[in-house]
C-alpha atoms as a PDB file:
ATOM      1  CA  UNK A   1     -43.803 -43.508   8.842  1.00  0.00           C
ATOM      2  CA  UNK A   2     -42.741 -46.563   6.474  1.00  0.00           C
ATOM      3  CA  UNK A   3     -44.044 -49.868   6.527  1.00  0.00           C
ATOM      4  CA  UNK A   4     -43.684 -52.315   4.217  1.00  0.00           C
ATOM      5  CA  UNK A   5     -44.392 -55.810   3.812  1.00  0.00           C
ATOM      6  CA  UNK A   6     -43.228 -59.313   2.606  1.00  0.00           C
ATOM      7  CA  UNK A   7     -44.527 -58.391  -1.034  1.00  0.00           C
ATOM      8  CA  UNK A   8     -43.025 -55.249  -1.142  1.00  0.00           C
ATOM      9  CA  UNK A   9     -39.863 -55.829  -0.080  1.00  0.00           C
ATOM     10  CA  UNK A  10     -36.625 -56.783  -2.776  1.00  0.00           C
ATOM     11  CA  UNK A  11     -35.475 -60.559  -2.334  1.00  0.00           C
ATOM     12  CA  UNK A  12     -32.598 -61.310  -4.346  1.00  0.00           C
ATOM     13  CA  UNK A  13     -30.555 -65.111  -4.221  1.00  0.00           C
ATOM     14  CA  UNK A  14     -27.102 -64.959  -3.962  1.00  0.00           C
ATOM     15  CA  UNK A  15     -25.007 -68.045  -4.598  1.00  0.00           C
ATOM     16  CA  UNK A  16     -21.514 -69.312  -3.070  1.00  0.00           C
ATOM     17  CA  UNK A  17     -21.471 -66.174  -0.725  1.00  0.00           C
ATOM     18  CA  UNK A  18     -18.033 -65.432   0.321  1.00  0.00           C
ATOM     19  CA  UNK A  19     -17.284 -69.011  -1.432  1.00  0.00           C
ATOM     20  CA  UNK A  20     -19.645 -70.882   0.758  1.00  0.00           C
ATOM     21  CA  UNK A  21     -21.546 -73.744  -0.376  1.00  0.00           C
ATOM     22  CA  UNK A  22     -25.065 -73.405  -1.681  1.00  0.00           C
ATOM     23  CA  UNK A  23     -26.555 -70.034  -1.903  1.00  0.00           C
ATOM     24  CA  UNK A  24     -28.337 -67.608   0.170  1.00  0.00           C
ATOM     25  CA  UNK A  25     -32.007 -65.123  -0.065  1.00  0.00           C
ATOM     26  CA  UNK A  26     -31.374 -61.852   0.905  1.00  0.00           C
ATOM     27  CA  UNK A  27     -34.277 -59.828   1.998  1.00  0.00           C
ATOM     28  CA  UNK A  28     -33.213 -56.351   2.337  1.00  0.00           C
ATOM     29  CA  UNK A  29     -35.804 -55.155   5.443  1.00  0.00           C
ATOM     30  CA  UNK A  30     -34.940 -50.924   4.840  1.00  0.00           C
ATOM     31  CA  UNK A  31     -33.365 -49.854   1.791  1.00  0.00           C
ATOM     32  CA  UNK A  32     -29.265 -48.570   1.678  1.00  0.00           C
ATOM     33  CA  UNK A  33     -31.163 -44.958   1.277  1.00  0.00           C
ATOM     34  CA  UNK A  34     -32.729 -45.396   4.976  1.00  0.00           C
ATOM     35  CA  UNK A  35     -29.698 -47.454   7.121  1.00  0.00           C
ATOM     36  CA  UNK A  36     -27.709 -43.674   7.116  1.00  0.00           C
ATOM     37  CA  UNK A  37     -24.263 -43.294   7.672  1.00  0.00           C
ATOM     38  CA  UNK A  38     -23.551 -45.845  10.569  1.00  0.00           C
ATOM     39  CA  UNK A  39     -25.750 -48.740   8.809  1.00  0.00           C
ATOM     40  CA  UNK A  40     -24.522 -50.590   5.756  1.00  0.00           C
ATOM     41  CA  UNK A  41     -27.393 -53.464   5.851  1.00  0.00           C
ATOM     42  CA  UNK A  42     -29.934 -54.747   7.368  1.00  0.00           C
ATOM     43  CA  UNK A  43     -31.550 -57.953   6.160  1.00  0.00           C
ATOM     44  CA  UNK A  44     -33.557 -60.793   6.481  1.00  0.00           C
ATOM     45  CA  UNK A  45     -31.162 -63.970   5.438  1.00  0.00           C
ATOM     46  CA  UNK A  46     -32.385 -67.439   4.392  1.00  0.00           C
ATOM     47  CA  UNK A  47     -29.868 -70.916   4.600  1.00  0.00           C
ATOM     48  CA  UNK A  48     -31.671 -73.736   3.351  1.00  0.00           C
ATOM     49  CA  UNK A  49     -30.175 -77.142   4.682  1.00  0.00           C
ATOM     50  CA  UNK A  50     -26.256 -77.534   4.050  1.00  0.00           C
ATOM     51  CA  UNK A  51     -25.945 -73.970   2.529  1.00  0.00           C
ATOM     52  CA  UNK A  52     -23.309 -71.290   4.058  1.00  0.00           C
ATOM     53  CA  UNK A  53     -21.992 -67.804   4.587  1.00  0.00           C
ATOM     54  CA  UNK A  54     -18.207 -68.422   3.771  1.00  0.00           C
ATOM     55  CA  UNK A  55     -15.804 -66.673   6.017  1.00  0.00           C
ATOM     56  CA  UNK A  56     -15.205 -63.084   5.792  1.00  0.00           C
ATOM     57  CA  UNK A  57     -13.965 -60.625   7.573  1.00  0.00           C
ATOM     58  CA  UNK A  58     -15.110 -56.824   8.823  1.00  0.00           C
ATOM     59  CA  UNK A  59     -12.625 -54.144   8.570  1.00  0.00           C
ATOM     60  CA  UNK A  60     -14.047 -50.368   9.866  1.00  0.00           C
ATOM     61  CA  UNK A  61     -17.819 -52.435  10.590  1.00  0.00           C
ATOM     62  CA  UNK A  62     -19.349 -54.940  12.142  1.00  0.00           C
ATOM     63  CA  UNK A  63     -21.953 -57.370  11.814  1.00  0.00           C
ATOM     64  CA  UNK A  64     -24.561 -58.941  13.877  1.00  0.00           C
ATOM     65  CA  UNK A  65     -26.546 -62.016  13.658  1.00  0.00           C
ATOM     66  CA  UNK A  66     -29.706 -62.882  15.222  1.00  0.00           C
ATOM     67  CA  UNK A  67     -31.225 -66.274  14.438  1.00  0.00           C
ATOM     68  CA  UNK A  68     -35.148 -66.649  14.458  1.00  0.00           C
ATOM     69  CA  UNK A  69     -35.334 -69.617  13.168  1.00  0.00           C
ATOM     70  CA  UNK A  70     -32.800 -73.401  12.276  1.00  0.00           C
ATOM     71  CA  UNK A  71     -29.811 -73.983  14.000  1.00  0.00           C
ATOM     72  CA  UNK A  72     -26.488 -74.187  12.568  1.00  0.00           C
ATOM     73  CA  UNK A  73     -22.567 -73.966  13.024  1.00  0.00           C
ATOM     74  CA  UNK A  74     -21.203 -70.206  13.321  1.00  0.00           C
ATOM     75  CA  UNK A  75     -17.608 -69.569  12.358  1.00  0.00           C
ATOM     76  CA  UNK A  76     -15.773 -66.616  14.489  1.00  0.00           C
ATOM     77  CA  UNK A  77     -11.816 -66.319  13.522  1.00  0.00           C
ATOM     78  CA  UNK A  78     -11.265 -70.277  13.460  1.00  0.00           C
ATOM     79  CA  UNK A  79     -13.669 -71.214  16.710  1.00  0.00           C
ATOM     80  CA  UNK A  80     -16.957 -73.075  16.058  1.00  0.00           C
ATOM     81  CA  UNK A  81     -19.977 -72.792  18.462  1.00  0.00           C
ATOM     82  CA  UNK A  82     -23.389 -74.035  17.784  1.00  0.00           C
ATOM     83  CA  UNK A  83     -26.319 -71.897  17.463  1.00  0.00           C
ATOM     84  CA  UNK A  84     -30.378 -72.005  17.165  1.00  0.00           C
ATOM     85  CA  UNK A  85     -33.325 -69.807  16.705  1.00  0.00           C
ATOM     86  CA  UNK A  86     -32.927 -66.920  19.546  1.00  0.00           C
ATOM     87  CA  UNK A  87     -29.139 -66.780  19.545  1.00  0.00           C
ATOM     88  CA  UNK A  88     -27.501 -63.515  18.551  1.00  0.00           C
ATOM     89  CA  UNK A  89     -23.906 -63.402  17.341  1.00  0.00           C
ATOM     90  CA  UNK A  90     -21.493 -60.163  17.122  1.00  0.00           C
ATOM     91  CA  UNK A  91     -18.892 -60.229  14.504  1.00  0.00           C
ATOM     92  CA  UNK A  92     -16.226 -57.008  15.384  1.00  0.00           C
ATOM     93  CA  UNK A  93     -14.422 -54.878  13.473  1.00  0.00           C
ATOM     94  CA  UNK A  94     -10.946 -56.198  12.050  1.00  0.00           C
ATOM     95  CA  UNK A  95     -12.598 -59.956  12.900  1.00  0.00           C
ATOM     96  CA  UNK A  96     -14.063 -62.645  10.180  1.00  0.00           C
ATOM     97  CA  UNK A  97     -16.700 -64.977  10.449  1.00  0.00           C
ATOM     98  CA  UNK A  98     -18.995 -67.569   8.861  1.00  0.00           C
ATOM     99  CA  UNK A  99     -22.291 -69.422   9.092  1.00  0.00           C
ATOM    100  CA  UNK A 100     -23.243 -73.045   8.049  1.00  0.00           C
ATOM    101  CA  UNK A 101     -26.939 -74.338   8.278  1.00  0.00           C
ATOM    102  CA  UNK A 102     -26.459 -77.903   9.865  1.00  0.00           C
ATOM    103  CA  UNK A 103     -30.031 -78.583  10.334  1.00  0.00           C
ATOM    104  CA  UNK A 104     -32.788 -80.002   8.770  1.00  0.00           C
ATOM    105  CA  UNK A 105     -34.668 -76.353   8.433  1.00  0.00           C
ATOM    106  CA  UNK A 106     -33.724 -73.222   6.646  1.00  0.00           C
ATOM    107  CA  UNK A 107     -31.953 -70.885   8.787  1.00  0.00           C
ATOM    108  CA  UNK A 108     -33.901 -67.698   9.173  1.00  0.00           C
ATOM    109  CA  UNK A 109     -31.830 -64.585  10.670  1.00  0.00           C
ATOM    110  CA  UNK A 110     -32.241 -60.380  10.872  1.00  0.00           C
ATOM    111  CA  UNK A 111     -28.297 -59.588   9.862  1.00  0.00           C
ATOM    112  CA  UNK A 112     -27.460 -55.860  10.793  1.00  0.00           C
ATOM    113  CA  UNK A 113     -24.068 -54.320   9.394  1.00  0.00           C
ATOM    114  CA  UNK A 114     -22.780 -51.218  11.230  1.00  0.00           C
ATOM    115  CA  UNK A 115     -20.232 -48.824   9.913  1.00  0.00           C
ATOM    116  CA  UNK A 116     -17.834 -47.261  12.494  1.00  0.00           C
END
């Protein structure tokens, strides 16, 4: 068994991802080591207000979203839906997408990438 905590864990800020405004803290939750050969990440993400995830596309993976906290304005291939804290988004294979915080609160998300 592995548990780790907040402290342990490797939090690293990334800035203009995929050319989006701002920056982003990535919070790796398992290490590349322990996602195996179908998982490329899987991370807790951090948008404070008016900060994004450019657009970007998947190609042989996908990626999944799932908001725990802030609301903001996901970007799938061109169409715009809102989302909030308990929302969970699905980004395919071959497909792009982005993610904008729009709020007044820092967006806080679990994002999962799976290899086909």
């Amino acid at each position: 068994m592995l548990k780790t905590t907040t402290k342990d864990r490797v939090k690293t800020d990334v800035e203009r991802v995929y050319g989006g405004a701002g920056y982003m803290t990535k919070e790796l939750l398992i290490t590349p080591e322990q996602c195996g050969e179908h998982c490329r990440m899987f991370s807790r993400i951090t948008l404070k207000p008016n900060c994004e995830i450019g657009h970007h596309e998947h190609h042989d993976e996908a990626e999944v979203y799932y908001i725990l906290s802030g609301k903001g304005m996901y970007e799938e291939d061109g169409q715009a839906i809102d989302v909030e804290a308990g929302d969970v988004t699905y980004c395919g294979d071959g497909h792009g997408h982005g993610l904008k915080n729009t709020g007044d609160e820092e967006i806080v998300m679990a994002a999962l990438i799976l290899k086909k």
